[in-house]
C-alpha atoms as a PDB file:
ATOM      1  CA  UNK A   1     100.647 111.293  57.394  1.00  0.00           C
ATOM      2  CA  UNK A   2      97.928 108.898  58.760  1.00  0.00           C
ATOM      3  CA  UNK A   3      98.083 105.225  58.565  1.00  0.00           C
ATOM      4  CA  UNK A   4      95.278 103.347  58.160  1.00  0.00           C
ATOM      5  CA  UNK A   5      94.641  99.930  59.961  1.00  0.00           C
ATOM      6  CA  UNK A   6      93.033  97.526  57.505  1.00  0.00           C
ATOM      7  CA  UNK A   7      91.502  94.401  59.138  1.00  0.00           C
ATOM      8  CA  UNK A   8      92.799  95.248  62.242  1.00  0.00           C
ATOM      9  CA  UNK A   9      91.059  93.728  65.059  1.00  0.00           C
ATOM     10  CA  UNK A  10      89.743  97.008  66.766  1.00  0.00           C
ATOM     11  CA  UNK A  11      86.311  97.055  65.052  1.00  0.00           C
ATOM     12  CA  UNK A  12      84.601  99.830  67.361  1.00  0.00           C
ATOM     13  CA  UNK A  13      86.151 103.497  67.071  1.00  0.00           C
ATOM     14  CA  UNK A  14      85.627 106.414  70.217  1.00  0.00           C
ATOM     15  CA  UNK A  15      86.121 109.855  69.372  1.00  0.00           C
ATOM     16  CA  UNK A  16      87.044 111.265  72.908  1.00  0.00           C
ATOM     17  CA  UNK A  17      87.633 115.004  73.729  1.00  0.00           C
ATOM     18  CA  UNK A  18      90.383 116.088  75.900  1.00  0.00           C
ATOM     19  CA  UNK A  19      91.650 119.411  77.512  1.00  0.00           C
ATOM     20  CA  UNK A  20      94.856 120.887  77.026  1.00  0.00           C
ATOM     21  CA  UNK A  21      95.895 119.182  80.114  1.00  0.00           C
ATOM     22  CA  UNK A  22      94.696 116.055  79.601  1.00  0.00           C
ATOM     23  CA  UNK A  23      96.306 115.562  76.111  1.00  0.00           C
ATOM     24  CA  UNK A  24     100.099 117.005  76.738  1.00  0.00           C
ATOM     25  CA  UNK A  25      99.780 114.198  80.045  1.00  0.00           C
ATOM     26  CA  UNK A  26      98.703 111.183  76.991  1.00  0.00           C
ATOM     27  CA  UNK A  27     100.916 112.590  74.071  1.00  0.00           C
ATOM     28  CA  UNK A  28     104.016 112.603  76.934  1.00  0.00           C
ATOM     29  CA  UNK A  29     102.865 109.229  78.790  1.00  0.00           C
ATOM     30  CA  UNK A  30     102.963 107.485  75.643  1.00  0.00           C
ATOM     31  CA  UNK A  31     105.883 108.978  74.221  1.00  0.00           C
ATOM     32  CA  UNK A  32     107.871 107.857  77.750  1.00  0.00           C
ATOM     33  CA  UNK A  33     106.170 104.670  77.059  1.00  0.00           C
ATOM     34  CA  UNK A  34     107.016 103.591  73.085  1.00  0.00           C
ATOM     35  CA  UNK A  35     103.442 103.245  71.969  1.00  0.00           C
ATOM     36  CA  UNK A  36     100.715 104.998  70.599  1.00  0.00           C
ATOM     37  CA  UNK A  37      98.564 107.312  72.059  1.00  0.00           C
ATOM     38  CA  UNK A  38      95.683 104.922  71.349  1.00  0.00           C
ATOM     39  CA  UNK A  39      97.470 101.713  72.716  1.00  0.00           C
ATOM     40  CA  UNK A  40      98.494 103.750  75.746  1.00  0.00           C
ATOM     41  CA  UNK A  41      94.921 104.756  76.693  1.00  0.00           C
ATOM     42  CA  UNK A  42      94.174 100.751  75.288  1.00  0.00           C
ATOM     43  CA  UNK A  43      96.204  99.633  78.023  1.00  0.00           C
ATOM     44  CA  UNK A  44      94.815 101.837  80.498  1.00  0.00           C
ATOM     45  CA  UNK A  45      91.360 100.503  79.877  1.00  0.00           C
ATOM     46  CA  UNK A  46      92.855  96.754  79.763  1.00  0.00           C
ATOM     47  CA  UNK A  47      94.283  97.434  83.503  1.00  0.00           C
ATOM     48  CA  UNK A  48      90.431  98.927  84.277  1.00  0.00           C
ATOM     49  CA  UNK A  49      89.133  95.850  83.159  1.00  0.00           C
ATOM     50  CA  UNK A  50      91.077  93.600  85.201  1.00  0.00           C
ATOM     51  CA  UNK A  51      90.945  95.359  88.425  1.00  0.00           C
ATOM     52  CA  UNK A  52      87.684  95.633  88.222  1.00  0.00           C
ATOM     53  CA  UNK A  53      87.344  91.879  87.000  1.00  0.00           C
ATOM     54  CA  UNK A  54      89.045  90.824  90.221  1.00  0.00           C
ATOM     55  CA  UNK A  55      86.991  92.967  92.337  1.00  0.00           C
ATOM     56  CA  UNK A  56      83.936  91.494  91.161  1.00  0.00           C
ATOM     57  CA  UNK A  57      85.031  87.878  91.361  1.00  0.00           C
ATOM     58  CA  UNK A  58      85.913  89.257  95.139  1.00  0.00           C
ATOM     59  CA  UNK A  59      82.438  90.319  95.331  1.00  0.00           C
ATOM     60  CA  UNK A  60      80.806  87.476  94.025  1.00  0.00           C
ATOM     61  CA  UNK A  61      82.661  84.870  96.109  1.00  0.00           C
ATOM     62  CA  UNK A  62      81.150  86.592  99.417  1.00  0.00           C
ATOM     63  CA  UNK A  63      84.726  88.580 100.242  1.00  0.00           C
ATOM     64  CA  UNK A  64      84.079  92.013 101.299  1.00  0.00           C
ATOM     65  CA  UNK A  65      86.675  94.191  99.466  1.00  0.00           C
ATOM     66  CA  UNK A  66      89.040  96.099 102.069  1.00  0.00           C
ATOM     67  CA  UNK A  67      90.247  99.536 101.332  1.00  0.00           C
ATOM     68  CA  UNK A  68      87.369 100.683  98.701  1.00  0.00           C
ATOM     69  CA  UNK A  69      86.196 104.123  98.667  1.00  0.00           C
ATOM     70  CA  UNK A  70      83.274 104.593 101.491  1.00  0.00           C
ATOM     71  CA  UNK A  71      84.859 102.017 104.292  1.00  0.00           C
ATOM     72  CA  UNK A  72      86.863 103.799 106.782  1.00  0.00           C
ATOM     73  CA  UNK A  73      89.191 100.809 107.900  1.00  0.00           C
ATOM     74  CA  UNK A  74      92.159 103.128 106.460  1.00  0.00           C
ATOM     75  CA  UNK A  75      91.257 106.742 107.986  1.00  0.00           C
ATOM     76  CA  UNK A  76      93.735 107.736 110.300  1.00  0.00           C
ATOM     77  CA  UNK A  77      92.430 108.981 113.448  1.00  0.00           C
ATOM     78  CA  UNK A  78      93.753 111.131 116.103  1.00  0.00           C
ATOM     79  CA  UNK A  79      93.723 110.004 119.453  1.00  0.00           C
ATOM     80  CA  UNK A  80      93.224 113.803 121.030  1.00  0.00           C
ATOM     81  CA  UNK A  81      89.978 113.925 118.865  1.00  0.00           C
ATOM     82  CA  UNK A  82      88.698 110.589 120.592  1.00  0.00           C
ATOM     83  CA  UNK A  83      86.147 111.680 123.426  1.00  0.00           C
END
């Protein structure tokens, strides 16, 4: 049976298409969790949003962001391939 939300405040609805994969990982992720399917991948987009909040505050105050993808401050190196 579906329930439908009236006057909820989601307003905006995405139809997303998942592999096999993909959805047995959300339907058991959510189930672990207590919520939804929808609120789990709800929260997962709220974290997004506030990582990538911070890392554009970051930016915008003049910090250089350690660790991102494309810097290689965290390759390991091995000191027998130094020449």
């Amino acid at each position: 049976m579906k329930t439908v939300n009236l006057g909820d405040k989601y307003n905006h609805r995405l139809t997303l298409r998942l592999n096999e994969e993909q959805y047995e990982f959300l339907i058991k992720v959510s189930s672990i969790l207590g919520v939804s399917p929808s609120e789990y991948l709800r929260m997962t987009v709220n974290s997004g949003m506030v990582a990538t909040k911070n890392g554009l505050d970051e930016i915008s105050n003049g910090n250089v962001l350690k660790g991102m993808v494309g810097t290689n401050e965290n390759v390991k190196t091995n000191s027998d391939d130094i020449v």
